[in-house]
C-alpha atoms as a PDB file:
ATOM      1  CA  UNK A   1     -26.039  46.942 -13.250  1.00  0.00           C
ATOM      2  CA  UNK A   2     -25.716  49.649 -10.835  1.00  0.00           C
ATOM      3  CA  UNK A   3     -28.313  49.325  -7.883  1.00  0.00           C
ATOM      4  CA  UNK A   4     -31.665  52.214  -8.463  1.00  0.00           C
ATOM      5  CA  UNK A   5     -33.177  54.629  -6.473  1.00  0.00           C
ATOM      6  CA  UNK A   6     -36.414  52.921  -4.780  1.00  0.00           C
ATOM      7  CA  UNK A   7     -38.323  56.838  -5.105  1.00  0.00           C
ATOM      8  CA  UNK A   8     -36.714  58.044  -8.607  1.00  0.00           C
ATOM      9  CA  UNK A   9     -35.373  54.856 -10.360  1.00  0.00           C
ATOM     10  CA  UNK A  10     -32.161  57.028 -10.809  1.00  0.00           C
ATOM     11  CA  UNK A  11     -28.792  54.646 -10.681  1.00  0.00           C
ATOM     12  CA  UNK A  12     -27.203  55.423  -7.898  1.00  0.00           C
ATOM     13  CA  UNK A  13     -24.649  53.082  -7.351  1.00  0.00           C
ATOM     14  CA  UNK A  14     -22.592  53.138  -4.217  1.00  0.00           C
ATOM     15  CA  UNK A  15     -23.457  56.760  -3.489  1.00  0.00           C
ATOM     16  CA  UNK A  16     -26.929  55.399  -2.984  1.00  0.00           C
ATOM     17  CA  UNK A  17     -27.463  56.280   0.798  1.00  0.00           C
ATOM     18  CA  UNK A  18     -26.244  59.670  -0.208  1.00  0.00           C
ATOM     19  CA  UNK A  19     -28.604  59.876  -2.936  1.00  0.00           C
ATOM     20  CA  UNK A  20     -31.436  59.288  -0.911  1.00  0.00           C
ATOM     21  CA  UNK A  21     -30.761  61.450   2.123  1.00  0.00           C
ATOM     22  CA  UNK A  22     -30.180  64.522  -0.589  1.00  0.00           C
ATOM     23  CA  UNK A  23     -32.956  63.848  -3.074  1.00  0.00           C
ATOM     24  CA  UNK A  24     -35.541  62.397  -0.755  1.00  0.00           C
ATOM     25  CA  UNK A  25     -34.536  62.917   2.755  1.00  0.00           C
ATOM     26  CA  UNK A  26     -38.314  64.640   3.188  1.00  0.00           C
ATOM     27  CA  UNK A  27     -39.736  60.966   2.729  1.00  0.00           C
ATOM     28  CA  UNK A  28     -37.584  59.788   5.512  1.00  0.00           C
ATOM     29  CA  UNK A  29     -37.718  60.152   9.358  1.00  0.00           C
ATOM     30  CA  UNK A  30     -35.068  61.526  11.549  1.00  0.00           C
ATOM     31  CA  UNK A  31     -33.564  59.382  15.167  1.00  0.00           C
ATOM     32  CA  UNK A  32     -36.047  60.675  17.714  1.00  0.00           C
ATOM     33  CA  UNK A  33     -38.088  63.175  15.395  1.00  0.00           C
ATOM     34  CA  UNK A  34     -41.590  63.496  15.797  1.00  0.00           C
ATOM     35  CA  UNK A  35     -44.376  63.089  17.756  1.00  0.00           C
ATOM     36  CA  UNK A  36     -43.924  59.807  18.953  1.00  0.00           C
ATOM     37  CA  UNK A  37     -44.360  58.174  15.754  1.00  0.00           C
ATOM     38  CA  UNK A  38     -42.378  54.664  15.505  1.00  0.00           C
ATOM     39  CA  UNK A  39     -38.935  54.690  13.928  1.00  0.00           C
ATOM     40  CA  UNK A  40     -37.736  51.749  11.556  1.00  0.00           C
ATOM     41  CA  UNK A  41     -33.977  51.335  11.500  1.00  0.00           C
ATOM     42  CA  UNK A  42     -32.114  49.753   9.014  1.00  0.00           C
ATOM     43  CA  UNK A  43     -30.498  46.870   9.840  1.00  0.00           C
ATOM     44  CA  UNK A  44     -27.309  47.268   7.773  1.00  0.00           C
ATOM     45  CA  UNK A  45     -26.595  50.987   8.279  1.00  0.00           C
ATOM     46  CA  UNK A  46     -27.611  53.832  10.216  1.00  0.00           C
ATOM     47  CA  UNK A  47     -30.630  55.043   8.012  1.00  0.00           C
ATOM     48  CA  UNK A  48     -33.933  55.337  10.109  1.00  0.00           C
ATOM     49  CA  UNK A  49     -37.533  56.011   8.573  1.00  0.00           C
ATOM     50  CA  UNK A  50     -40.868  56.244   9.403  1.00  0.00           C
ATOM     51  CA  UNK A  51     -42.643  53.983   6.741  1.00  0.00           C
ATOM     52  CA  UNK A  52     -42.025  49.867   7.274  1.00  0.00           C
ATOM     53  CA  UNK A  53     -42.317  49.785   3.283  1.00  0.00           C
ATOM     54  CA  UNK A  54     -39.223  52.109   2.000  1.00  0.00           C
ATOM     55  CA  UNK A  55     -37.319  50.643   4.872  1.00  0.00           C
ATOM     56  CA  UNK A  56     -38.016  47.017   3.299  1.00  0.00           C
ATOM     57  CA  UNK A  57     -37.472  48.556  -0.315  1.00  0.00           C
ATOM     58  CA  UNK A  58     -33.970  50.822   1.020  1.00  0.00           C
ATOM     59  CA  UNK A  59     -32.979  47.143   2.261  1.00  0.00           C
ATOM     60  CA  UNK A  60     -33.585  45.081  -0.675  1.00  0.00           C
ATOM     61  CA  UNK A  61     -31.050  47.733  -2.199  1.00  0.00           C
ATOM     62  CA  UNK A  62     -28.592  46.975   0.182  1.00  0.00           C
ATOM     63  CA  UNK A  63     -28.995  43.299  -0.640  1.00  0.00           C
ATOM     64  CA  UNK A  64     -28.759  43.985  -4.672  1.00  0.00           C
ATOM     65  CA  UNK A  65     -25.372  46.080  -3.754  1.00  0.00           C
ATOM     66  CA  UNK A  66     -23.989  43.138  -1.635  1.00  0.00           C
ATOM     67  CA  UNK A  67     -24.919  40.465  -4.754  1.00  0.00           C
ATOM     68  CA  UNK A  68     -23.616  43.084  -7.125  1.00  0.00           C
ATOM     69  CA  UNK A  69     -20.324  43.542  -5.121  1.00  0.00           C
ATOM     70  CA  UNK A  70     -20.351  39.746  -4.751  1.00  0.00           C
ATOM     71  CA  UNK A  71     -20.300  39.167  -8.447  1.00  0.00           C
ATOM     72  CA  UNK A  72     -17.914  42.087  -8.875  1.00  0.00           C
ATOM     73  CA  UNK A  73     -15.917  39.894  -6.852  1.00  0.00           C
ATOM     74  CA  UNK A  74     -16.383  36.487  -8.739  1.00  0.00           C
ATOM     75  CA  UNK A  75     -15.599  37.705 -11.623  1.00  0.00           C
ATOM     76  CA  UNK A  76     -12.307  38.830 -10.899  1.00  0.00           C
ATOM     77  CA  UNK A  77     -11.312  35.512  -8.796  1.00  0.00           C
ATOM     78  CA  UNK A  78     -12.258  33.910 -12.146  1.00  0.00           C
ATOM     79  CA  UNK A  79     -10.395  36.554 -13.569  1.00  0.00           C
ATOM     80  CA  UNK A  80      -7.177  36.028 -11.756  1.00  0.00           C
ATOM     81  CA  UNK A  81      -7.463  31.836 -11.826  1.00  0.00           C
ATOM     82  CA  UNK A  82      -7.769  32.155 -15.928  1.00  0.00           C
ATOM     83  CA  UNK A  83      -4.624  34.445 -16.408  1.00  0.00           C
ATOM     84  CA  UNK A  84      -2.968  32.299 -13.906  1.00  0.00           C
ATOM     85  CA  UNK A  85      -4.022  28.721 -15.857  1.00  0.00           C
ATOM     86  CA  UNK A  86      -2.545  30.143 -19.025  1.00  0.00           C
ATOM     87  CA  UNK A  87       0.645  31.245 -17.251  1.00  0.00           C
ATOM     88  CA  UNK A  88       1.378  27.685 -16.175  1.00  0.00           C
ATOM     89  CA  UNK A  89       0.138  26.419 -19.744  1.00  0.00           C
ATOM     90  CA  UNK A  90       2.622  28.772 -20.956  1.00  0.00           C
ATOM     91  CA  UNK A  91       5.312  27.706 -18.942  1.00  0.00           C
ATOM     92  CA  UNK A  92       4.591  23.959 -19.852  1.00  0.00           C
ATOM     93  CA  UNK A  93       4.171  24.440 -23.333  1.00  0.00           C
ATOM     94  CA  UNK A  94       7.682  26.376 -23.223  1.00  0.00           C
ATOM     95  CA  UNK A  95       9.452  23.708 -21.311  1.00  0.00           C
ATOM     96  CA  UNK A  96       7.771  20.783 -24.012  1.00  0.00           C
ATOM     97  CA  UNK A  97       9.507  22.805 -26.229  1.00  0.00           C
ATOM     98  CA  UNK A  98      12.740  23.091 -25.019  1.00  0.00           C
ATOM     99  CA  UNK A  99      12.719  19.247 -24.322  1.00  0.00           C
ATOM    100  CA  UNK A 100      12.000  18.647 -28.063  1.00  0.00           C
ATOM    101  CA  UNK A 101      14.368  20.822 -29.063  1.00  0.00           C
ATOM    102  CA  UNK A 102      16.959  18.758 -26.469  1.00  0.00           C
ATOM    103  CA  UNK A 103      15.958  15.623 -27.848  1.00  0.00           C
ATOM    104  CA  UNK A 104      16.008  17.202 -31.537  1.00  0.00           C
ATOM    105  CA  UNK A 105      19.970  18.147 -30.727  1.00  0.00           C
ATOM    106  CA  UNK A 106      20.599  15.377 -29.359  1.00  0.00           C
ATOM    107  CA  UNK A 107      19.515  13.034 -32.336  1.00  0.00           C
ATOM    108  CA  UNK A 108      20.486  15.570 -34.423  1.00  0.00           C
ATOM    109  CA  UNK A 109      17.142  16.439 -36.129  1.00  0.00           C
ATOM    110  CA  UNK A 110      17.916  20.329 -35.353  1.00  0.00           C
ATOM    111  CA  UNK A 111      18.830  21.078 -38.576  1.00  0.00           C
ATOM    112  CA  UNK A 112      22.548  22.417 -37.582  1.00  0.00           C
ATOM    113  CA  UNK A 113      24.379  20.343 -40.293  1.00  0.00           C
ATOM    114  CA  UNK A 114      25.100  17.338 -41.088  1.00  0.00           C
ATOM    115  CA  UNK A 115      28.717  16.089 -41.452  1.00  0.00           C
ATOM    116  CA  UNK A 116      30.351  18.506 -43.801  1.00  0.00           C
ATOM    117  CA  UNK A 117      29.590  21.155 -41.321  1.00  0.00           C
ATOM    118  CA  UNK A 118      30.557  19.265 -38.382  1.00  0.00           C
ATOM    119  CA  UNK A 119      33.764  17.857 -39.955  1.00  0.00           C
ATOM    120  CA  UNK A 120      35.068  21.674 -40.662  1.00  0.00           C
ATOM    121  CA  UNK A 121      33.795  22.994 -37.648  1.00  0.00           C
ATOM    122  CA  UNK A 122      36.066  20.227 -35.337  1.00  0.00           C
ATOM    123  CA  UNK A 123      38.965  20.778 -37.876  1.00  0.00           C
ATOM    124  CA  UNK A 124      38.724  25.045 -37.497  1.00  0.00           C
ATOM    125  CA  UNK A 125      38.590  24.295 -33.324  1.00  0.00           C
ATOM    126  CA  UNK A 126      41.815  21.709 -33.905  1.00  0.00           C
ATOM    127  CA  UNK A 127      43.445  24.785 -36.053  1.00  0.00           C
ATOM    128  CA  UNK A 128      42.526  27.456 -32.824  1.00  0.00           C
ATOM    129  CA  UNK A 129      44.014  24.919 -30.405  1.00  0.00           C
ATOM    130  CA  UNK A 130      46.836  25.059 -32.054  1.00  0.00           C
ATOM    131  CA  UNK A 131      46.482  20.455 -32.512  1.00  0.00           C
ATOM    132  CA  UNK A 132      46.112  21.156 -36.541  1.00  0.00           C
ATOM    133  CA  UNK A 133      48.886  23.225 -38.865  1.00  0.00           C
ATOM    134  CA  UNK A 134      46.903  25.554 -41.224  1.00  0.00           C
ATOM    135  CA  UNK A 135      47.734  23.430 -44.021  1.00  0.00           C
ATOM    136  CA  UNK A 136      46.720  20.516 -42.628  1.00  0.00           C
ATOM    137  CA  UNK A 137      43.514  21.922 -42.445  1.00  0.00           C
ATOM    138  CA  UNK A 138      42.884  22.653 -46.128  1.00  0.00           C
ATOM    139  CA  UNK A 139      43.969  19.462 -47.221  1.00  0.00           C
ATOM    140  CA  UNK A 140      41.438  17.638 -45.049  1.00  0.00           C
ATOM    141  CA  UNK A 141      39.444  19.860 -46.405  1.00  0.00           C
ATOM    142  CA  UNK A 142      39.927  19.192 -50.002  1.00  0.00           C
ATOM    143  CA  UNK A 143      39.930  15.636 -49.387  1.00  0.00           C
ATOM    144  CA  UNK A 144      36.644  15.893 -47.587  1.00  0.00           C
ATOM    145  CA  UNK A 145      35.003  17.332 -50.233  1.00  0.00           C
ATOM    146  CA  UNK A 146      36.320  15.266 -52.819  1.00  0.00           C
ATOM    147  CA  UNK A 147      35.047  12.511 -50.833  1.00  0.00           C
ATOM    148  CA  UNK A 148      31.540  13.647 -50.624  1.00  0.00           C
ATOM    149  CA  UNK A 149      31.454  14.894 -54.235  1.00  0.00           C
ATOM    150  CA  UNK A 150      32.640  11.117 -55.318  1.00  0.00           C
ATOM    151  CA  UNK A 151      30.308   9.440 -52.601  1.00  0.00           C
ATOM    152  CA  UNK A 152      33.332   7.386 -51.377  1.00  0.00           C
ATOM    153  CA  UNK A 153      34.880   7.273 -47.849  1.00  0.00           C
ATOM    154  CA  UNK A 154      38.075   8.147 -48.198  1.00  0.00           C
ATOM    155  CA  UNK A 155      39.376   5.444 -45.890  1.00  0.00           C
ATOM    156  CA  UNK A 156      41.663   7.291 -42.955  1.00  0.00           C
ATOM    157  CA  UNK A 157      39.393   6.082 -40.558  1.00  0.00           C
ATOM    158  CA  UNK A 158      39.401   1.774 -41.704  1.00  0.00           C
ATOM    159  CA  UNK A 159      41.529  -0.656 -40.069  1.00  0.00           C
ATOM    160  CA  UNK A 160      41.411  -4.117 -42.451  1.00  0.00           C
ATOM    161  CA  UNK A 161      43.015  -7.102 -41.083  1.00  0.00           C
ATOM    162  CA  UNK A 162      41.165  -7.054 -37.492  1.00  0.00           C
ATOM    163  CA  UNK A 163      39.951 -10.336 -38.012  1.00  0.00           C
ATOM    164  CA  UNK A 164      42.656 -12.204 -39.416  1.00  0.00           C
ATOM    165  CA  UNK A 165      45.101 -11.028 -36.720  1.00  0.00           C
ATOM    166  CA  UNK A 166      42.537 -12.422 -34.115  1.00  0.00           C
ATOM    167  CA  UNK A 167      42.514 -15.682 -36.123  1.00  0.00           C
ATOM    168  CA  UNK A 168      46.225 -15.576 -35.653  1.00  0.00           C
ATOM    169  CA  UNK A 169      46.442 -14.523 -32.190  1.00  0.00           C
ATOM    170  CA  UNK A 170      44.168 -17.579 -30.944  1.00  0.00           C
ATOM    171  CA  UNK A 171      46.233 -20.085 -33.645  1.00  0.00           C
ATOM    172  CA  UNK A 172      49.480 -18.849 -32.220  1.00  0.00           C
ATOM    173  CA  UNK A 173      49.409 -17.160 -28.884  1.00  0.00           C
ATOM    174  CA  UNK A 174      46.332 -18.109 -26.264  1.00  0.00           C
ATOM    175  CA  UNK A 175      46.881 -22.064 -25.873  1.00  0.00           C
ATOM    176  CA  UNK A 176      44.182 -21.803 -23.409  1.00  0.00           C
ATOM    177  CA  UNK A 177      40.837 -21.165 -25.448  1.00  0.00           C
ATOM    178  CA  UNK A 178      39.619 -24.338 -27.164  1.00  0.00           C
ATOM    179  CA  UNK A 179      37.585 -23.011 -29.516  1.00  0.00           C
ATOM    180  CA  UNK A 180      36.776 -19.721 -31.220  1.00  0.00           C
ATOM    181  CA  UNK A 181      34.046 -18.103 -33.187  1.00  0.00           C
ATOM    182  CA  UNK A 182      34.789 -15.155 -35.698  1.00  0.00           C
ATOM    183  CA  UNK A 183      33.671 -13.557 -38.340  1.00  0.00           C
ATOM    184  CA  UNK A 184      33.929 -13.455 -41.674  1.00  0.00           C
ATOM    185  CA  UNK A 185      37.002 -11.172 -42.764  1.00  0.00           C
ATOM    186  CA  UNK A 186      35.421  -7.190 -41.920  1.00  0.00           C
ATOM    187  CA  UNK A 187      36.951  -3.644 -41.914  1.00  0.00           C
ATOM    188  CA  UNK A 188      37.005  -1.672 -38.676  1.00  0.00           C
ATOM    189  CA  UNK A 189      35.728   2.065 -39.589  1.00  0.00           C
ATOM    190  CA  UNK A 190      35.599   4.218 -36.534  1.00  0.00           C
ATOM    191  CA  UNK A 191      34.422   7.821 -36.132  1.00  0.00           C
ATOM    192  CA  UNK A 192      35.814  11.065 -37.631  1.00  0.00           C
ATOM    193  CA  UNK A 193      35.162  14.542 -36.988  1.00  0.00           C
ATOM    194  CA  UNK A 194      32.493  14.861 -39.312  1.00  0.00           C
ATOM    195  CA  UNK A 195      30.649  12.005 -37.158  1.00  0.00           C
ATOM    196  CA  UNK A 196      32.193  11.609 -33.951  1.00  0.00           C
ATOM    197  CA  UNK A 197      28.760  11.778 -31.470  1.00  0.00           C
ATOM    198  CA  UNK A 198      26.035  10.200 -33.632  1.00  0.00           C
ATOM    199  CA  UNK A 199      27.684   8.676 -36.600  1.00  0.00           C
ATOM    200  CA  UNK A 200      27.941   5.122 -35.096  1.00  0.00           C
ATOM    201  CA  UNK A 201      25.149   3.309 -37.157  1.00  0.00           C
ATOM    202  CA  UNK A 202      26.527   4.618 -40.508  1.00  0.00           C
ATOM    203  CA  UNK A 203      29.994   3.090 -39.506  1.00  0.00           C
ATOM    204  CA  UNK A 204      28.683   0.214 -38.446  1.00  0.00           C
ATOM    205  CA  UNK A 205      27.043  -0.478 -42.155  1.00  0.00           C
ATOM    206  CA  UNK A 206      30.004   0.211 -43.334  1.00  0.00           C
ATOM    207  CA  UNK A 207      31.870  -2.390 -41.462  1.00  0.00           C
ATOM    208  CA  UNK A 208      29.041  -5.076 -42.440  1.00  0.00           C
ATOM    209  CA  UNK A 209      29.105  -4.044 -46.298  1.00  0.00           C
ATOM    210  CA  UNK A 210      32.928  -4.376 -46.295  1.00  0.00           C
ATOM    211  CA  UNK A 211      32.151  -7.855 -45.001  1.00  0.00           C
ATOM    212  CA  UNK A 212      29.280  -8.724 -47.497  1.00  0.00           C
ATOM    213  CA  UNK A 213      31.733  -7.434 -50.723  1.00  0.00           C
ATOM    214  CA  UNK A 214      34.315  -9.889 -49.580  1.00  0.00           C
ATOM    215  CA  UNK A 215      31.637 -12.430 -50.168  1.00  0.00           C
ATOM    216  CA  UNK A 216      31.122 -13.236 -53.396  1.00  0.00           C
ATOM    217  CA  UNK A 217      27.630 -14.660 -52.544  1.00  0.00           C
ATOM    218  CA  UNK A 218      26.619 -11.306 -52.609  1.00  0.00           C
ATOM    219  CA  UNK A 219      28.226  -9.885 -55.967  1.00  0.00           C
ATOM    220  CA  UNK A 220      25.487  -9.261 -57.817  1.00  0.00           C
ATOM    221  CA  UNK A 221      22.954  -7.132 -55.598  1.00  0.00           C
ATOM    222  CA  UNK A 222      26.009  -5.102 -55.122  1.00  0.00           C
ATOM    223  CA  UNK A 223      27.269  -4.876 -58.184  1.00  0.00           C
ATOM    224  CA  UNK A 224      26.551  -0.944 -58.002  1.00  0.00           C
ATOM    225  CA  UNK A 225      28.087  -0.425 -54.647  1.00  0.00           C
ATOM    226  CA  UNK A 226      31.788  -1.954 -54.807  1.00  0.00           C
ATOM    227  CA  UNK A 227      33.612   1.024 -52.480  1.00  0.00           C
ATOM    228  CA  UNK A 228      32.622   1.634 -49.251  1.00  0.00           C
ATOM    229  CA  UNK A 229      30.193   4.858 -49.472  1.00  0.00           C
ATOM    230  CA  UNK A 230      30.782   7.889 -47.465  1.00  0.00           C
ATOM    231  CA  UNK A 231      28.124   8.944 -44.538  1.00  0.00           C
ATOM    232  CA  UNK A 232      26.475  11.536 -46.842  1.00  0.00           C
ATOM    233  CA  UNK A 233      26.270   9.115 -49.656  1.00  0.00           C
ATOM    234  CA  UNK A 234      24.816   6.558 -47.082  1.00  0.00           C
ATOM    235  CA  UNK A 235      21.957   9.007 -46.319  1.00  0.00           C
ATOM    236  CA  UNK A 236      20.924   9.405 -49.524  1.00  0.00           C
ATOM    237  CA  UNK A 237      20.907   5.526 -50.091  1.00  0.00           C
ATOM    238  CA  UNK A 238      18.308   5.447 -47.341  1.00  0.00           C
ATOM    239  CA  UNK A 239      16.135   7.768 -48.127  1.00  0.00           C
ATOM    240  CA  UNK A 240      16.466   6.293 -51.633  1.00  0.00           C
ATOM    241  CA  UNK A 241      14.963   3.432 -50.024  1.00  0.00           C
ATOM    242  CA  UNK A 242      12.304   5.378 -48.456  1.00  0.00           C
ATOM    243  CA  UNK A 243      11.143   6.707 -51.950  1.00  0.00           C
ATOM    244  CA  UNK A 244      10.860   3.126 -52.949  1.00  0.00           C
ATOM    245  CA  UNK A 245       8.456   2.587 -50.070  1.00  0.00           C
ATOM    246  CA  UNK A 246      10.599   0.731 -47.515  1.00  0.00           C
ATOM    247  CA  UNK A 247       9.420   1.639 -44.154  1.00  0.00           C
ATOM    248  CA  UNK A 248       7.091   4.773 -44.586  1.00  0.00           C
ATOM    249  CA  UNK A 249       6.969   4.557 -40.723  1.00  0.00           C
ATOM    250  CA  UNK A 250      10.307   4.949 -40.359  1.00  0.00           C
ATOM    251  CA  UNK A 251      10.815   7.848 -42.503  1.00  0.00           C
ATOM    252  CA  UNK A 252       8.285   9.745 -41.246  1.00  0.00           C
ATOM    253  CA  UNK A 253      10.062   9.329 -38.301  1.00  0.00           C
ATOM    254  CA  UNK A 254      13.111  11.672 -39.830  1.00  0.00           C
ATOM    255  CA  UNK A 255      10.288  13.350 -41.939  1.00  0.00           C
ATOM    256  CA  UNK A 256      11.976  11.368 -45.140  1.00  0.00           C
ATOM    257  CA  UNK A 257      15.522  13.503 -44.667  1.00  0.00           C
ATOM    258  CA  UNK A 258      18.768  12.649 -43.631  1.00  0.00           C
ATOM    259  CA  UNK A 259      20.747  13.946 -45.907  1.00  0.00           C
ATOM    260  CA  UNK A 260      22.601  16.800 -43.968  1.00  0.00           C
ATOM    261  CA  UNK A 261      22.126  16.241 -40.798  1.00  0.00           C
ATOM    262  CA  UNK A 262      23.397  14.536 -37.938  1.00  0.00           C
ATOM    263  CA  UNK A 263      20.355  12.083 -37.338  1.00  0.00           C
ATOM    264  CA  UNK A 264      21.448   8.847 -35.931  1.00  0.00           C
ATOM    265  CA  UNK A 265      19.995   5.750 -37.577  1.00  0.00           C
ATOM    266  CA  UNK A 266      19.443   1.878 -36.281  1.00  0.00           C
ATOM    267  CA  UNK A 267      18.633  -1.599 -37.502  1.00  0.00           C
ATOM    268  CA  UNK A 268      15.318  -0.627 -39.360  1.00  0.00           C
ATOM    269  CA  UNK A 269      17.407   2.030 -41.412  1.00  0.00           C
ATOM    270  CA  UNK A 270      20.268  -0.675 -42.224  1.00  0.00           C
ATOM    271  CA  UNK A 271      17.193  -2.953 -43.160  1.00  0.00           C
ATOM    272  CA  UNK A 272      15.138  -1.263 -45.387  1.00  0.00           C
ATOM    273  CA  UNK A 273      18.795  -0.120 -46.918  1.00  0.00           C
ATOM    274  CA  UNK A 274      19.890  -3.881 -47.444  1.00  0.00           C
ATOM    275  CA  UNK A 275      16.254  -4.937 -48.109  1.00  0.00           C
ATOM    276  CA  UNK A 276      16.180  -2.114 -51.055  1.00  0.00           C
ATOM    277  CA  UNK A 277      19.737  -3.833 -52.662  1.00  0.00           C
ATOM    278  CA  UNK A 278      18.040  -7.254 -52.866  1.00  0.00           C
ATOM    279  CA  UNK A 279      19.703  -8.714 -50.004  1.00  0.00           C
ATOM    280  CA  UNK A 280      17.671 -10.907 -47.500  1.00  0.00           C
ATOM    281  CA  UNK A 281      17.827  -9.628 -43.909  1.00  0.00           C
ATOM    282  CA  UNK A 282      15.934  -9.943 -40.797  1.00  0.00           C
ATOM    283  CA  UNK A 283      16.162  -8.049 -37.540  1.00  0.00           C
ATOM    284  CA  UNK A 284      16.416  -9.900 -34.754  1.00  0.00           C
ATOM    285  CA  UNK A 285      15.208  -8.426 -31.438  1.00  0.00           C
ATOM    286  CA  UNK A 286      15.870  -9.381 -27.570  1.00  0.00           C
ATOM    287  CA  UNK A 287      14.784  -5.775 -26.111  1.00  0.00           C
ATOM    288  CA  UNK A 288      14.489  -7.371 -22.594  1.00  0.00           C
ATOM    289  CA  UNK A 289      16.866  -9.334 -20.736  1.00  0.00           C
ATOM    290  CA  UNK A 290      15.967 -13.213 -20.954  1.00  0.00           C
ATOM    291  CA  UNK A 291      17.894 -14.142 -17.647  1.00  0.00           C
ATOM    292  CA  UNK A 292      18.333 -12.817 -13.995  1.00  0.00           C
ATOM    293  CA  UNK A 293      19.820  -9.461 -12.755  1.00  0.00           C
ATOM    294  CA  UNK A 294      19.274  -8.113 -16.675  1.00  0.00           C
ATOM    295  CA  UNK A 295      21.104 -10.617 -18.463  1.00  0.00           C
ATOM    296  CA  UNK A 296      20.994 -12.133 -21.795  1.00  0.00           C
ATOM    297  CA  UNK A 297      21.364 -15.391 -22.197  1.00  0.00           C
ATOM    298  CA  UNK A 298      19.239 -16.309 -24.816  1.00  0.00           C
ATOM    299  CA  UNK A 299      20.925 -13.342 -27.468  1.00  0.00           C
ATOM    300  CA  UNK A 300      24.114 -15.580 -26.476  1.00  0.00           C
ATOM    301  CA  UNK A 301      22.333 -18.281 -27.190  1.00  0.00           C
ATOM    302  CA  UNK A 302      21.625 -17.141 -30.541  1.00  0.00           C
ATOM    303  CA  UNK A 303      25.186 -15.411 -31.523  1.00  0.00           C
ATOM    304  CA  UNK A 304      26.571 -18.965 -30.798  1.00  0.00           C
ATOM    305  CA  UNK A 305      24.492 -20.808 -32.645  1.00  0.00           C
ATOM    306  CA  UNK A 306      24.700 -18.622 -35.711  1.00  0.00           C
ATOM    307  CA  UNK A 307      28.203 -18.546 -36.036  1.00  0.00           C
ATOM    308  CA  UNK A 308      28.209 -22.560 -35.476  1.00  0.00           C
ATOM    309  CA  UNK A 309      26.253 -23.027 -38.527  1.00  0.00           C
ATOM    310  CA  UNK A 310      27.327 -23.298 -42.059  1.00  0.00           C
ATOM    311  CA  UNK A 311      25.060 -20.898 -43.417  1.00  0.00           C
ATOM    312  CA  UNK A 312      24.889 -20.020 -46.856  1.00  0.00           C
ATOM    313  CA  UNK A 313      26.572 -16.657 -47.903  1.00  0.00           C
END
């Protein structure tokens, strides 16, 4: 509150001095009036009286200005250190969201499409760079989406025979390798331009089912999945899994979607996929080198050893 008059208890506020000398100036003393009578000057301006008690009392108002003034003061550094905390909170907060938005692109959990999109976006670029003839363009097209209405891949990007020519190669040609370790016979499948970026993990199941259906060991869990599915039908196939409760940790990872979208998956996906088709399947993890400067001997160690073994399927 504003400071008072010490004679009228009117607030006077700053203009206090001024109040005083107009309102009460009769109760006061003037420099060198008088008839001798002692003069009390106050200490923090030029205001001189003749009674010792309003000097005290016009002083104590000069000390209630200062604290009020002080406050006045306080407040506003508090003032200007709470707008300024939530501007750099803001900022923050803004930049945390740009990073998850970053690292929602680049996983593709931004909900900009999933292949279909992708795949005719690339192929209407190739058509503007003048790499694509217009027809080309709508037949891709058509046989895209007669892929993904079938659930099928339609095969242009498989190479089969990648393993037997290897065979052949070290039979035939390199008389310097004593012994070799393959596979079992696999199909290549490599990117497309519905994919190409994030699509790696659904090619790579594909490569490992077209290796499991040329094992009859396996016929009957897959007796329901005897073509190589598309990407999109792949998606659905794992979060068909999810619904059956494989890996709720997982899937709340994707918040239980991939369907349409360009989220890249790993081993826990392919397992809970596999797991929900009755087929027995472990992951096996070496997530930190086992051997100096970063190596890994001991997943070496373990890729040899499997494909030494007769195992069974």
């Amino acid at each position: 509150a504003a400071p008072e008059c010490p004679f009228c208890g009117e607030a006077a506020g700053r203009e206090l001095e001024e109040h005083v000398r107009a309102w009460h100036g009769h109760l006061l003393g003037a420099p060198g009036a008088g008839d001798g009578e002692q003069l009390y000057e106050c200490p923090m301006c030029s205001l001189t009286c003749t009674n010792i008690q309003i000097l005290e009392e016009h002083v104590d108002l000069h000390l209630e200005e200062r604290n009020f003034s002080e406050g006045t003061d306080l407040e506003l550094a508090q003032q200007l250190q709470t707008e300024e905390d939530e501007r750099q909170r803001s900022e923050e907060e803004k930049r945390e969201r740009e990073e998850f938005r970053k690292l929602q692109r680049q996983y593709g959990l931004d909900n900009s499409g999933g292949f279909k999109q992708q795949f005719l976006k690339n192929m209407e670029r190739e058509v503007d760079r003048g790499r694509m003839q217009p027809f080309e363009y709508h037949k891709r097209k058509a046989e895209m989406m007669e892929s993904l209405a079938s659930g099928i891949d339609d095969g242009r990007t498989k190479t089969s025979g990648v393993i037997e020519a290897l065979c052949k190669y070290y039979q035939n040609e390199n008389k310097d390798v004593r012994r070799v370790w393959l596979s079992a016979g696999v199909d290549h499948f490599h990117s497309s331009l519905g994919d190409r970026g994030w699509g790696c993990g659904y090619r790579n199941f594909q490569m490992l089912l077209s290796s499991l259906l040329q094992n009859s060991f396996y016929s009957d869990c897959l007796r329901d999945t005897t073509l190589i599915p598309s990407i999109p039908k792949i998606q659905s196939m794992i979060e068909d899994a999810w619904r059956e409760g494989f890996d709720p940790h997982g899937a709340s990872h994707f918040n239980n979607r991939l369907h349409g979208s360009k989220a890249w998956i790993g081993a826990c996906e392919i397992y809970s996929l596999l797991t929900s088709l009755r087929i027995k399947c472990q992951i096996i993890d070496f997530h930190k080198p086992t051997g100096p400067m970063g190596t890994h001997p001991r997943l070496f160690e373990w890729i040899l050893h499997y494909y030494s073994t007769d195992n069974e399927g």
